[in-house]
N, C-alpha and C. Protein backbone atom coordinates (compact mmCIF):
# COMPACT_ATOMS: atom_id res chain seq x y z
N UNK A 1 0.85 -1.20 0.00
CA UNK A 1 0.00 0.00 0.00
C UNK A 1 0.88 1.24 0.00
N UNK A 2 0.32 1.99 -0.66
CA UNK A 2 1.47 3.24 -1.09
C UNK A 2 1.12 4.20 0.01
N UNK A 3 2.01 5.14 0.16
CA UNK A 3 1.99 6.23 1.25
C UNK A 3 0.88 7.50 0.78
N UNK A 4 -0.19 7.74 1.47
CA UNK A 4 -1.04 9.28 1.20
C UNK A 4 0.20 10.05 1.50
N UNK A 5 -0.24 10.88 0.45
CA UNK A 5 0.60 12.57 0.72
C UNK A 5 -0.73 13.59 1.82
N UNK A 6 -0.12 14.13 2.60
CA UNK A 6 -1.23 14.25 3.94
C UNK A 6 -0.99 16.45 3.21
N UNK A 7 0.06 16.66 2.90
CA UNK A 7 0.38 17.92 2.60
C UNK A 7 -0.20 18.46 1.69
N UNK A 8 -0.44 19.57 0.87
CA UNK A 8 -1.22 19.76 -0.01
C UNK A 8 0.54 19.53 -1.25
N UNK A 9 1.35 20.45 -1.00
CA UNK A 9 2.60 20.54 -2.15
C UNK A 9 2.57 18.80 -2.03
N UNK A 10 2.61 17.56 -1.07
CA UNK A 10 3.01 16.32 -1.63
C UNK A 10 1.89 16.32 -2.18
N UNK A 11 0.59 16.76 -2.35
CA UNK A 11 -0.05 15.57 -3.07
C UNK A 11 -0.03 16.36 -4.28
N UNK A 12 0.26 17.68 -4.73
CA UNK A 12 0.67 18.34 -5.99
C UNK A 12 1.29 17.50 -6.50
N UNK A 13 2.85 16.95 -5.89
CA UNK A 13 3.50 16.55 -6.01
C UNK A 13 3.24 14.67 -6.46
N UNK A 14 2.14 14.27 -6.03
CA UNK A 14 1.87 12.94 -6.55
C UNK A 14 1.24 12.73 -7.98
N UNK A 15 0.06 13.82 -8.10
CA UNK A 15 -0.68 14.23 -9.03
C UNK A 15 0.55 14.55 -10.29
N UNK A 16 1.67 15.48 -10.16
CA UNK A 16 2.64 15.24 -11.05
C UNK A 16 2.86 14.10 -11.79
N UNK A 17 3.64 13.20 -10.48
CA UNK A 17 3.95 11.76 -10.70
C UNK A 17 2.84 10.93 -11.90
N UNK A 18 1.69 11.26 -11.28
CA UNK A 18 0.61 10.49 -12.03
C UNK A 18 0.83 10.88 -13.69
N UNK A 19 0.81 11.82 -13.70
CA UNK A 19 0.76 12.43 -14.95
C UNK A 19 1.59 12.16 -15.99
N UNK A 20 3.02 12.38 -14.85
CA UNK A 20 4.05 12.07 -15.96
C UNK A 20 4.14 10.76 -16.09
N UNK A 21 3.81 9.82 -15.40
CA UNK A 21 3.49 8.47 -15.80
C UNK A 21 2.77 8.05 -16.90
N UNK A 22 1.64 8.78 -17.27
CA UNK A 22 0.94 8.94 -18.48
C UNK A 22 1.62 9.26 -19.98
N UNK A 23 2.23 10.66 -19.49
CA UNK A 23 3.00 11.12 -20.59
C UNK A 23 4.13 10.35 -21.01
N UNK A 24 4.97 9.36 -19.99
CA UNK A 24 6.16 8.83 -20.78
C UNK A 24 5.78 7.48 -21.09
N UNK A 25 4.16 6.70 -20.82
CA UNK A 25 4.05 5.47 -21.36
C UNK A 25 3.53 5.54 -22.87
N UNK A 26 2.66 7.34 -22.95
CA UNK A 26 2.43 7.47 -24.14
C UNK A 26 3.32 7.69 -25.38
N UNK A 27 4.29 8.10 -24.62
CA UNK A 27 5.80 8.13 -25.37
C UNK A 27 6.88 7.04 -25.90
N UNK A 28 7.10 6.35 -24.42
CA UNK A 28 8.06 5.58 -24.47
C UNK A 28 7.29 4.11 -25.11
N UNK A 29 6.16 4.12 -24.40
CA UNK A 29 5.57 2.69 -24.36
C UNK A 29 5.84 2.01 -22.63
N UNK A 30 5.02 0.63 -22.39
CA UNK A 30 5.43 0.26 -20.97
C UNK A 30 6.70 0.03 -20.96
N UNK A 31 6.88 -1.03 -21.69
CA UNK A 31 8.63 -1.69 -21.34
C UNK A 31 9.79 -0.84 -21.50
N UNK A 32 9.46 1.17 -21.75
CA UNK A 32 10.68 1.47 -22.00
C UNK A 32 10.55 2.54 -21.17
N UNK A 33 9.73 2.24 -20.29
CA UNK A 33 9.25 3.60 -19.22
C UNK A 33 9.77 3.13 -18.28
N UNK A 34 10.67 4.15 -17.18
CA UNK A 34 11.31 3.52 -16.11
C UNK A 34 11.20 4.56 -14.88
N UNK A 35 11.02 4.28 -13.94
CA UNK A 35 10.68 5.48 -12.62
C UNK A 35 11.64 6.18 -12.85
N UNK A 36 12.79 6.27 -13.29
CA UNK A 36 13.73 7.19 -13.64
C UNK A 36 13.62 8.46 -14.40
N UNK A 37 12.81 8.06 -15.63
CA UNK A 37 12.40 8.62 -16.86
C UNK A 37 11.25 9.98 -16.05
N UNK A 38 10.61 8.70 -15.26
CA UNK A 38 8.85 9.94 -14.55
C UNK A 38 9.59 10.91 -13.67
N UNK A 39 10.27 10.48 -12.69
CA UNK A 39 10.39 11.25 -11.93
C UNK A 39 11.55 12.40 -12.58
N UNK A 40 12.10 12.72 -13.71
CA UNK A 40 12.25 13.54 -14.39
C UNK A 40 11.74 14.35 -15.10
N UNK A 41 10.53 13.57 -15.57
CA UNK A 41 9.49 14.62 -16.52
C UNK A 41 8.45 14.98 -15.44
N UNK A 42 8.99 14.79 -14.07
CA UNK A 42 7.71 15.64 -13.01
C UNK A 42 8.43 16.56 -12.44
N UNK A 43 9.91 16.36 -12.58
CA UNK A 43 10.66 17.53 -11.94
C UNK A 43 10.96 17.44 -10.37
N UNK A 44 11.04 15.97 -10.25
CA UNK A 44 11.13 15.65 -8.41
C UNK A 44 12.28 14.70 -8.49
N UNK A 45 13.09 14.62 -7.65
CA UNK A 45 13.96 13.06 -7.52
C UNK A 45 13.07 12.15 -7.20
N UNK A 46 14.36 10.96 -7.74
CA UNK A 46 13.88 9.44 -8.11
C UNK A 46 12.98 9.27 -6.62
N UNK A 47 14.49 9.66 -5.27
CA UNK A 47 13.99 9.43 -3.82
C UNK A 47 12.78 9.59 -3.59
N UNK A 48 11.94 10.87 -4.00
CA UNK A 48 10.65 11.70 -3.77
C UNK A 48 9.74 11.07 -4.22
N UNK A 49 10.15 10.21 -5.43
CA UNK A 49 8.92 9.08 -6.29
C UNK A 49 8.76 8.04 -5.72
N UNK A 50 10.12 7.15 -4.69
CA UNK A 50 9.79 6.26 -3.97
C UNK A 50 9.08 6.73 -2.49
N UNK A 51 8.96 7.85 -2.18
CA UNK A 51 8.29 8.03 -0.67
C UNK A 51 7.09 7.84 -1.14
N UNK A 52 6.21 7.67 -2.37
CA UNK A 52 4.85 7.74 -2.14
C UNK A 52 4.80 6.73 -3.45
N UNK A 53 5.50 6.28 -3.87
CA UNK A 53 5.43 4.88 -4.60
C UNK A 53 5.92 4.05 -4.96
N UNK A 54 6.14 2.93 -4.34
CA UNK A 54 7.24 1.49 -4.54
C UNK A 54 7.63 1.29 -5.74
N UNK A 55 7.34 1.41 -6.63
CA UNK A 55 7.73 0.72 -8.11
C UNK A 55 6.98 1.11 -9.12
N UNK A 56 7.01 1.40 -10.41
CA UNK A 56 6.65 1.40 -11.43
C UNK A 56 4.99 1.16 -11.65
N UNK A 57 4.71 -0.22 -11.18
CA UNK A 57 3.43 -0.77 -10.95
C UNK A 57 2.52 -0.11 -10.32
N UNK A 58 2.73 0.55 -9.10
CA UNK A 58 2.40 1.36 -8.13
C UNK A 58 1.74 2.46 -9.11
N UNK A 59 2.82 3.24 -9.91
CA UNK A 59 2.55 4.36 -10.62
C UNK A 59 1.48 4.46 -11.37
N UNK A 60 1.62 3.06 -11.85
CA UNK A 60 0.19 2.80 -13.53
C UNK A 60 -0.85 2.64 -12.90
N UNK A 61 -0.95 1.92 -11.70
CA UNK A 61 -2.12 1.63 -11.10
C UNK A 61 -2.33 2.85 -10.55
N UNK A 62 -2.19 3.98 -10.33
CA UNK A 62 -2.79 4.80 -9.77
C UNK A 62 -2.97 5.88 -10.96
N UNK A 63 -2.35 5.45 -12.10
CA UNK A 63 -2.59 6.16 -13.29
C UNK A 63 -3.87 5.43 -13.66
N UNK A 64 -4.05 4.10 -13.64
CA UNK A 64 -5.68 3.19 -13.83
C UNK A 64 -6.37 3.77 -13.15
N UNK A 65 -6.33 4.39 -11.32
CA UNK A 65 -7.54 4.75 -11.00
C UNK A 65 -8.08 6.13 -11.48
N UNK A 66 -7.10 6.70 -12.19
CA UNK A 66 -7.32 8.13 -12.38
C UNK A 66 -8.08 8.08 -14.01
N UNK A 67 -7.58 6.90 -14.47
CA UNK A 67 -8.45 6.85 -15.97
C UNK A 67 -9.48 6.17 -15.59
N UNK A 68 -10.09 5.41 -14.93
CA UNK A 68 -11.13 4.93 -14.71
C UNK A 68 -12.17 5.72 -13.83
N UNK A 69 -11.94 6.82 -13.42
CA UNK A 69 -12.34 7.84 -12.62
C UNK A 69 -12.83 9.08 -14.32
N UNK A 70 -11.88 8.79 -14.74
CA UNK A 70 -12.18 9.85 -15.78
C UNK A 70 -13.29 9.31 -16.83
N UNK A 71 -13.19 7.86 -16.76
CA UNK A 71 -14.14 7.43 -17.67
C UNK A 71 -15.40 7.04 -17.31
N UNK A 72 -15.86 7.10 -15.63
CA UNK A 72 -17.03 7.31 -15.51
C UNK A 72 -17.58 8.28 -15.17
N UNK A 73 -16.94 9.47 -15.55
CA UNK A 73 -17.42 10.92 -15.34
C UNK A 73 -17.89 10.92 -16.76
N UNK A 74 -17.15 10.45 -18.04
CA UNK A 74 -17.99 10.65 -19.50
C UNK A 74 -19.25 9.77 -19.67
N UNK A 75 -19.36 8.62 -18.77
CA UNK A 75 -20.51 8.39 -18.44
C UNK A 75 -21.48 8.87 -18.17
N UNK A 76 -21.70 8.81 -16.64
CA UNK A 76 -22.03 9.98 -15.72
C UNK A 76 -22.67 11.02 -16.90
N UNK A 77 -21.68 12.20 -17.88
CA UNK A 77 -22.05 13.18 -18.55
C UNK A 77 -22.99 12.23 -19.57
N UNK A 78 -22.91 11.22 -19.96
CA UNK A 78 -23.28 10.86 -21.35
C UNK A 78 -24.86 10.42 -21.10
N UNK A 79 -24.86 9.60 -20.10
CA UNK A 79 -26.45 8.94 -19.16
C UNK A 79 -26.92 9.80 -18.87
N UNK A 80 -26.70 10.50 -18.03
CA UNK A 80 -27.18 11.53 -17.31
C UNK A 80 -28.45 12.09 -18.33
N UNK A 81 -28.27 12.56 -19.38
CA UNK A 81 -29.20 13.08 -20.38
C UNK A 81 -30.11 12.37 -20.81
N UNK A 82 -30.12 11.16 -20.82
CA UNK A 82 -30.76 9.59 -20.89
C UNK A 82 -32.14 9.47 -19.56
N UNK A 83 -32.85 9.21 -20.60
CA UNK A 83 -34.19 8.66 -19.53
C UNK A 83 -33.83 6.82 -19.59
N UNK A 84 -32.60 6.37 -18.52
CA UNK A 84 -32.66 5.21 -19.10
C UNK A 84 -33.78 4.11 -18.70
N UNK A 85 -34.24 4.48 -17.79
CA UNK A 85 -35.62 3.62 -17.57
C UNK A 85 -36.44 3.20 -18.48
N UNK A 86 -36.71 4.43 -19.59
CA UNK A 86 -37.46 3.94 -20.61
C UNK A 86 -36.90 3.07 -21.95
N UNK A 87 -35.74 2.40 -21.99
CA UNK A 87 -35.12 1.97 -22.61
C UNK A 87 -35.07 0.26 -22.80
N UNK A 88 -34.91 -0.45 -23.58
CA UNK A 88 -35.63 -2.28 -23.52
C UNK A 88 -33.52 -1.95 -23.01
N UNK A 89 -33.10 -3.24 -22.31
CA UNK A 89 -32.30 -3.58 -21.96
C UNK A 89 -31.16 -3.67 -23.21
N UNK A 90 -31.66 -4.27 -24.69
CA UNK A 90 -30.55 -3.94 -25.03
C UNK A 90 -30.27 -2.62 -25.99
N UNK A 91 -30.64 -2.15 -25.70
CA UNK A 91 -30.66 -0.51 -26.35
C UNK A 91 -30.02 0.16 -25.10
N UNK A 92 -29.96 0.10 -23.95
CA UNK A 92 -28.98 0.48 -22.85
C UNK A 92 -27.64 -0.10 -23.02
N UNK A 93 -27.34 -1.68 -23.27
CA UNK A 93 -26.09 -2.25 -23.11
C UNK A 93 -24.87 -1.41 -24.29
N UNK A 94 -26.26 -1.37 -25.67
CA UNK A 94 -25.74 -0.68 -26.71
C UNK A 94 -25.05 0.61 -26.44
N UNK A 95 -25.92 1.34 -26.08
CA UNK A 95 -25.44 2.56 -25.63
C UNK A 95 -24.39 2.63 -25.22
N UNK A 96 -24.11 2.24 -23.72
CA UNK A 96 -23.26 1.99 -22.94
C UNK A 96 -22.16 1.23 -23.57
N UNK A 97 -22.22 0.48 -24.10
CA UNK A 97 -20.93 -0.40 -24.78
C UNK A 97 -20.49 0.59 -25.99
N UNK A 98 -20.71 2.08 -26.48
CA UNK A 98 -20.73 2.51 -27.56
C UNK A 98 -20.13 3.83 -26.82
N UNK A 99 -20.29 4.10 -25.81
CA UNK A 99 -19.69 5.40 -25.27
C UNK A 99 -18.42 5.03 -24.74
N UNK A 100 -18.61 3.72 -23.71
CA UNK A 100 -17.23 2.73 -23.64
C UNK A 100 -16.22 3.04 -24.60
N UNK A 101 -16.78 2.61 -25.80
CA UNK A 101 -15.38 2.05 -26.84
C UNK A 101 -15.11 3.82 -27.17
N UNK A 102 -15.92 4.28 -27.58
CA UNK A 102 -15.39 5.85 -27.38
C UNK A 102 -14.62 6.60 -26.54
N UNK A 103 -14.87 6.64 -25.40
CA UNK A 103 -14.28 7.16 -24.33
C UNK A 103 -12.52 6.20 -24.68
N UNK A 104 -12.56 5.08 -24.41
CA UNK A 104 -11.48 4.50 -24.71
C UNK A 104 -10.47 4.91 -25.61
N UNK A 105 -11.07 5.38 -26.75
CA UNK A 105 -10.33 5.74 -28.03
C UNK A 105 -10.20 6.94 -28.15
N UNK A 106 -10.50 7.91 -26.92
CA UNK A 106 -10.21 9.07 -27.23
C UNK A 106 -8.99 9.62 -26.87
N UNK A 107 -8.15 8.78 -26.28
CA UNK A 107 -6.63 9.18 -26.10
C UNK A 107 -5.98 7.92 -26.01
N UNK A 108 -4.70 8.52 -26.87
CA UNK A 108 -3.75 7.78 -27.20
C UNK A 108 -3.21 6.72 -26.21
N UNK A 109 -3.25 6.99 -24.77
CA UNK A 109 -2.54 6.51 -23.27
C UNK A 109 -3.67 5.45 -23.50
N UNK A 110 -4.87 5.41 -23.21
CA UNK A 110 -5.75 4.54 -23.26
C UNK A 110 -5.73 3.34 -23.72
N UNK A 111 -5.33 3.61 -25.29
CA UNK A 111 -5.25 2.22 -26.11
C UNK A 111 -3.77 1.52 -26.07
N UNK A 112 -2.77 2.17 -25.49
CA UNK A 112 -1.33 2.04 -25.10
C UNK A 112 -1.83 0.73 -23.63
N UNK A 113 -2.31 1.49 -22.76
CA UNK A 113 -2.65 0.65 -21.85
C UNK A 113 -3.45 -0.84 -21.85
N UNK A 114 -4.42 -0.68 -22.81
CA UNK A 114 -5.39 -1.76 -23.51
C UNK A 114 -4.39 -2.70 -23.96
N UNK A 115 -3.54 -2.04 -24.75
CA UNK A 115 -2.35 -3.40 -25.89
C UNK A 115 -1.88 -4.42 -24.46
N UNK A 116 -1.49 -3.40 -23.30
CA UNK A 116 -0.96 -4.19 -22.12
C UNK A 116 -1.41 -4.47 -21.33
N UNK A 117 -3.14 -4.71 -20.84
CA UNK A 117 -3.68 -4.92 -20.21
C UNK A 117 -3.33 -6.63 -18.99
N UNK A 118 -2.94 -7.11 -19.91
CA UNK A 118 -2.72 -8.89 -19.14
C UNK A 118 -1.69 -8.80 -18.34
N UNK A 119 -0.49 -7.27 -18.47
CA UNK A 119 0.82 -7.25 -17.16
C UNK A 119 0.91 -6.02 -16.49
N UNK A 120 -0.65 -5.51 -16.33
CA UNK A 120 -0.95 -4.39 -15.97
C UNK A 120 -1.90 -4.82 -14.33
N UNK A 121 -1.39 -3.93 -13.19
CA UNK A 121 -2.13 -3.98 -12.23
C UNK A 121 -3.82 -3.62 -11.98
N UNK A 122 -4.46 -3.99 -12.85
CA UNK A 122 -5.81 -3.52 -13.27
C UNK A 122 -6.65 -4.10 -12.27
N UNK A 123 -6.63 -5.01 -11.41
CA UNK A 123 -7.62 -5.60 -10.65
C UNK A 123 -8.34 -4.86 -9.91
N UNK A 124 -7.61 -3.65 -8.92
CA UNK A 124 -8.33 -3.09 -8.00
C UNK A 124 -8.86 -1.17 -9.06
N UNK A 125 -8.64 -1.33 -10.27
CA UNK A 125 -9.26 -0.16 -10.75
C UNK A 125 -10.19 -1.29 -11.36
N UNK A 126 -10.14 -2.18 -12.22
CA UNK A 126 -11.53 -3.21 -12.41
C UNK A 126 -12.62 -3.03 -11.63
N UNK A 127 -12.10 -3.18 -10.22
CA UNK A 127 -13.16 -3.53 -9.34
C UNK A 127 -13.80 -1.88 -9.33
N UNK A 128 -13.40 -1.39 -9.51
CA UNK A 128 -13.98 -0.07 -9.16
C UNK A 128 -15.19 0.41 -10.31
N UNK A 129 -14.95 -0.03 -11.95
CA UNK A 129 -15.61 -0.19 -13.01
C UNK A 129 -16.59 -0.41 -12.67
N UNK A 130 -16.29 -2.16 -12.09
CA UNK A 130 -17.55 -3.19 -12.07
C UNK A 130 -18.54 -2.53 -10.82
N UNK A 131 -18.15 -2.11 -10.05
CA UNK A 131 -19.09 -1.77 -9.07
C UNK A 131 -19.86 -0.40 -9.62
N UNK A 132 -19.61 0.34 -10.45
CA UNK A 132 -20.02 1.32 -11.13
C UNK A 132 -20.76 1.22 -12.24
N UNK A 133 -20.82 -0.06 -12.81
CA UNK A 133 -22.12 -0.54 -13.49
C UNK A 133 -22.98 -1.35 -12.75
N UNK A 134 -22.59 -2.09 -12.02
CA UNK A 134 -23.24 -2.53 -10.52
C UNK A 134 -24.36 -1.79 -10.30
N UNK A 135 -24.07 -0.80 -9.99
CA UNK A 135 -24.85 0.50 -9.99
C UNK A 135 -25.85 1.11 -10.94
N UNK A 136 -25.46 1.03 -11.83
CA UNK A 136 -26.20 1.10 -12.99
C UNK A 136 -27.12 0.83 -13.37
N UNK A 137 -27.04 -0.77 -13.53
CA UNK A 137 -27.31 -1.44 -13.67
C UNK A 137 -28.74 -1.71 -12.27
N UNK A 138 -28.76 -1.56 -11.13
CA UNK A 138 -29.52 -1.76 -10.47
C UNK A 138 -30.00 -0.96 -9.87
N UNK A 139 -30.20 0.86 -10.49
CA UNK A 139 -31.00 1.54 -10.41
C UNK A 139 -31.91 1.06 -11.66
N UNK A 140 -31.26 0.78 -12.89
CA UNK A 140 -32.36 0.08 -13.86
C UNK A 140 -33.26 -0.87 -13.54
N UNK A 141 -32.85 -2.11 -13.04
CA UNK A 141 -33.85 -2.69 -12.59
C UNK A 141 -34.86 -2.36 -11.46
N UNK A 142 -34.38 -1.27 -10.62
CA UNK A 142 -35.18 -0.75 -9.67
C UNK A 142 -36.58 -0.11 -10.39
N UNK A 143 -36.57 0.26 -11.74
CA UNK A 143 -37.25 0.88 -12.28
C UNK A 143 -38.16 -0.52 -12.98
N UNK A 144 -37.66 -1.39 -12.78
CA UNK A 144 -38.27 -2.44 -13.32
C UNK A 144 -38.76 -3.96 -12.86
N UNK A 145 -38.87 -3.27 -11.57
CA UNK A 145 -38.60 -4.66 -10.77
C UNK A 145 -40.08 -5.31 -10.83
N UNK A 146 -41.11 -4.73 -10.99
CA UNK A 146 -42.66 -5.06 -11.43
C UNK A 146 -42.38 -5.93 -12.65
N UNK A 147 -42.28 -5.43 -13.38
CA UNK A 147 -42.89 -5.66 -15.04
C UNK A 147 -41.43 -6.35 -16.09
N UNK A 148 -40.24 -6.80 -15.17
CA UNK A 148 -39.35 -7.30 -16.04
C UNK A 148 -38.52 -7.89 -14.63
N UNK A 149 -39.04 -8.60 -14.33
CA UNK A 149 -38.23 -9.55 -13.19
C UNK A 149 -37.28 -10.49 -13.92
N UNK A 150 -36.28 -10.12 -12.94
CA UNK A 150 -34.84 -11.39 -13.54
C UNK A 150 -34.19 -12.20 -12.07
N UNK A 151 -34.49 -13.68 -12.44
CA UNK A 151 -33.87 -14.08 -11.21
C UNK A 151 -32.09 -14.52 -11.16
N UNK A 152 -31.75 -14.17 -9.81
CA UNK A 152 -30.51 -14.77 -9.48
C UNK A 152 -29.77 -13.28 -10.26
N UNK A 153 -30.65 -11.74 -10.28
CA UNK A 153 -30.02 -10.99 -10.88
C UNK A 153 -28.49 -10.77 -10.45
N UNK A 154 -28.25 -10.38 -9.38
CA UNK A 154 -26.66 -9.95 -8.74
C UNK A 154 -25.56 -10.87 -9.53
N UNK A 155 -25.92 -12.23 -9.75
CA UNK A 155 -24.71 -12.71 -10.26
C UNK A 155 -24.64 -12.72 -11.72
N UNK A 156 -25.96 -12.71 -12.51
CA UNK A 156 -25.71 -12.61 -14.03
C UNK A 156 -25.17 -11.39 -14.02
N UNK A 157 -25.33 -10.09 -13.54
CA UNK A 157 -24.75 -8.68 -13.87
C UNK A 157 -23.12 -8.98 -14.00
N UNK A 158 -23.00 -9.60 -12.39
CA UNK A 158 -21.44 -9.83 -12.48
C UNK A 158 -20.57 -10.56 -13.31
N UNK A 159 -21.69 -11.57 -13.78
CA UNK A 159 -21.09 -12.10 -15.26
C UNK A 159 -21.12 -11.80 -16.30
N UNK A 160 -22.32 -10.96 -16.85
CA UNK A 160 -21.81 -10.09 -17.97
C UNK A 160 -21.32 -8.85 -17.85
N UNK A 161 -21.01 -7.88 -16.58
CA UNK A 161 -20.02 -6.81 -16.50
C UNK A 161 -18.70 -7.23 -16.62
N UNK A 162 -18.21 -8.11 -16.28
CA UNK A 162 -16.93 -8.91 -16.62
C UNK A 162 -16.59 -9.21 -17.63
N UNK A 163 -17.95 -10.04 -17.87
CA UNK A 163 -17.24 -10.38 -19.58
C UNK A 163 -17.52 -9.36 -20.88
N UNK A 164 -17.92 -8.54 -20.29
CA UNK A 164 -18.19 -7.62 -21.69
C UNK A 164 -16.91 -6.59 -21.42
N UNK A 165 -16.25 -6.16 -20.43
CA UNK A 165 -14.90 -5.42 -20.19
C UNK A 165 -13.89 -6.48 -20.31
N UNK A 166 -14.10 -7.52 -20.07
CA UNK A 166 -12.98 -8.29 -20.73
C UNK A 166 -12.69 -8.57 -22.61
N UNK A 167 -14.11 -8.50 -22.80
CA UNK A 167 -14.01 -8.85 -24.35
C UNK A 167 -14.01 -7.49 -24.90
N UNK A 168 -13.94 -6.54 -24.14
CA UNK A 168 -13.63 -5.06 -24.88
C UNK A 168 -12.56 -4.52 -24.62
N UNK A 169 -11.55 -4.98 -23.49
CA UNK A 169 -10.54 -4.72 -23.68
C UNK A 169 -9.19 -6.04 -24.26
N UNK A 170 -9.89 -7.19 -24.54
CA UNK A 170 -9.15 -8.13 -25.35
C UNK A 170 -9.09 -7.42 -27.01
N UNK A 171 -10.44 -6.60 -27.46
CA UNK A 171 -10.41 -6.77 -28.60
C UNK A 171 -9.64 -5.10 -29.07
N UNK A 172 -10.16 -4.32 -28.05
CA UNK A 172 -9.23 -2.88 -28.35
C UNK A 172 -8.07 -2.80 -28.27
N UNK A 173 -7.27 -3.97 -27.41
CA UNK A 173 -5.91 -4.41 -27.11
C UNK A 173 -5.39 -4.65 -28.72
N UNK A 174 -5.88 -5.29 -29.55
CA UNK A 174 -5.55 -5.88 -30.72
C UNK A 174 -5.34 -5.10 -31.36
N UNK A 175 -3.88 -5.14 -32.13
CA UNK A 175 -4.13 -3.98 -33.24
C UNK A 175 -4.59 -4.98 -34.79
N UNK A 176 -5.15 -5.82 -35.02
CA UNK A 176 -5.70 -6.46 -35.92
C UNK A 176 -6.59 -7.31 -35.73
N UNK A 177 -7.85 -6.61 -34.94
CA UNK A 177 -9.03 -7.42 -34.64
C UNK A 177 -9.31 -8.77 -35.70
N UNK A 178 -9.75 -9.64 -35.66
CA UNK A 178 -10.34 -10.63 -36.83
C UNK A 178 -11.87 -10.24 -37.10
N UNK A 179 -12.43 -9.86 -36.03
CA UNK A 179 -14.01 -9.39 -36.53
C UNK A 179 -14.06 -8.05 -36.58
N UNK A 180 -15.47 -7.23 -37.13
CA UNK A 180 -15.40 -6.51 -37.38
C UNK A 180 -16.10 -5.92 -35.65
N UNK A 181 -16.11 -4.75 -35.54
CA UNK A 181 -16.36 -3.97 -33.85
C UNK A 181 -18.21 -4.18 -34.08
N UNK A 182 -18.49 -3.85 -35.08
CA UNK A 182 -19.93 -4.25 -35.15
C UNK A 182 -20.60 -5.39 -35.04
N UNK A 183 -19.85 -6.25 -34.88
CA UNK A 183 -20.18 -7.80 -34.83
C UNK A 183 -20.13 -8.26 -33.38
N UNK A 184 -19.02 -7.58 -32.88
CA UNK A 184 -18.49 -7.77 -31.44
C UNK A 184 -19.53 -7.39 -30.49
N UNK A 185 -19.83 -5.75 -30.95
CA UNK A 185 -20.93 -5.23 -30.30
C UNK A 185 -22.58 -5.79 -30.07
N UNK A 186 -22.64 -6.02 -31.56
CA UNK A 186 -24.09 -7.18 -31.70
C UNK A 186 -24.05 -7.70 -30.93
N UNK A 187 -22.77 -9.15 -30.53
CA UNK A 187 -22.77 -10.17 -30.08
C UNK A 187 -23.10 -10.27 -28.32
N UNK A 188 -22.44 -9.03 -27.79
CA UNK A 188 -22.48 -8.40 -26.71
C UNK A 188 -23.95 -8.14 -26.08
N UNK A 189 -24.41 -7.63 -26.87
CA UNK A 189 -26.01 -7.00 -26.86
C UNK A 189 -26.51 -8.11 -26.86
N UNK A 190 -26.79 -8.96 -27.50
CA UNK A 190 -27.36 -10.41 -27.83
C UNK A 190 -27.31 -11.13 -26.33
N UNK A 191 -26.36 -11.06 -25.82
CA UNK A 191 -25.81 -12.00 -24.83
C UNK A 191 -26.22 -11.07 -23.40
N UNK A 192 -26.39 -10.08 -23.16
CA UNK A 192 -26.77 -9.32 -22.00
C UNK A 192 -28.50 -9.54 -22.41
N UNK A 193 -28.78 -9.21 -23.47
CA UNK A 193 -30.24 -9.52 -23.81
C UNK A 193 -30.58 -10.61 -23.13
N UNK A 194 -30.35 -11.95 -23.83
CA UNK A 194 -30.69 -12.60 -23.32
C UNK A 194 -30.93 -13.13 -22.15
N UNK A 195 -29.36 -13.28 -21.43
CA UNK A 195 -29.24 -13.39 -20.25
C UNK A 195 -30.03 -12.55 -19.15
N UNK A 196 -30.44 -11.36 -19.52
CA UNK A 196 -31.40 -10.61 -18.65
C UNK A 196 -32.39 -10.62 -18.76
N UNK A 197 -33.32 -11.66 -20.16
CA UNK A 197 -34.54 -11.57 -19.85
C UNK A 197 -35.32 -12.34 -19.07
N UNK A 198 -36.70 -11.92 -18.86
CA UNK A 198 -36.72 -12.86 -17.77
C UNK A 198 -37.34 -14.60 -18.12
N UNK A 199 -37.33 -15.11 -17.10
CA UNK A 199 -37.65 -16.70 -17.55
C UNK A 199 -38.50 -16.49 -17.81
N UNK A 200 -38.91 -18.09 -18.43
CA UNK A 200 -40.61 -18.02 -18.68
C UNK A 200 -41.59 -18.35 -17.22
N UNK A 201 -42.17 -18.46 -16.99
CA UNK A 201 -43.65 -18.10 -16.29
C UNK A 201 -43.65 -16.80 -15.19
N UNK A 202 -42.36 -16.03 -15.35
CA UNK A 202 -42.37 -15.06 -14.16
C UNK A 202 -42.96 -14.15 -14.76
């Protein structure tokens, strides 16, 4: 666990770090980015980068929570305008899986990170995703809990919030998808569809 900066100049000073972590993976790439490199393009010694972060790993992952923070604020902005209640389930997933791949592709660091997702500390910014469609997701059904009952809901969500951020960042990772993104997306929609509708006699 990394050290809080309790000061206002350290946590200036972390927020740097973060940044330039961004800027030299968008540059260098992962494997040629070295705490050496950041804590130069933030303007602090190496020493100053280890008081508030062990290693390299440390850095990205707190560069993950800061992009995953950023990407459910374009949410957040994008829903927000959305009556999504009135929406059939997969005309939401759509949506949502369509602002996703957007938001993703709107900076370069993003899809840098995607190529390296499998040696990237992503678990505990994951978790933070998933609980944020979690959410989502079950103010929707709150709106629907009469007239579109789904049983054993909590764990299908968790199985298709998983697997639809896994199969969207397997396939944005790729720089030579085999299918086309419209197919992917269909397939996606199809599969939350289903899986969320409800059984028969309920």
């Amino acid at each position: 666990m990394r050290k809080k900066p309790q000061q206002q100049r350290s946590k200036e000073m972390v927020e740097q770090l973060i940044t330039a972590t961004g800027e030299e993976l968008s540059e260098r790439g992962l494997d040629y980015t070295t705490t050496n490199h950041i804590a130069e393009r933030a303007g602090v010694s190496v020493g100053s980068l280890y008081q508030y972060f062990p290693d390299k790993d440390a850095l990205i992952e707190a560069l993950l929570e800061r992009m995953i923070h950023e990407i459910t604020r374009t949410f957040n902005r994008r829903l927000g305008g959305q009556d999504l209640g009135q929406m059939e389930i997969g005309e939401l997933a759509r949506l949502v899986i369509g602002v996703g791949l957007a938001a993703l592709r709107s900076n370069p660091l993003y899809v840098e990170l995607l190529r390296n997702w499998h040696r990237l500390p992503v678990m505990g910014p994951l978790d933070q995703l998933e609980q944020y469609f979690m959410t989502v997701m079950r103010l929707y059904f709150v709106e629907h809990v009469q007239s579109y009952p789904v049983r054993n809901l909590q764990a299908k969500l968790y199985v298709l919030i998983n697997s639809t951020l896994f199969t969207l960042a397997r396939y944005l990772g790729q720089d030579s998808p085999v299918l086309r993104e419209e197919a992917v997306i269909d397939a996606l929609v199809e599969m939350i569809g289903s899986t969320l509708a409800p059984e028969a006699g309920q």
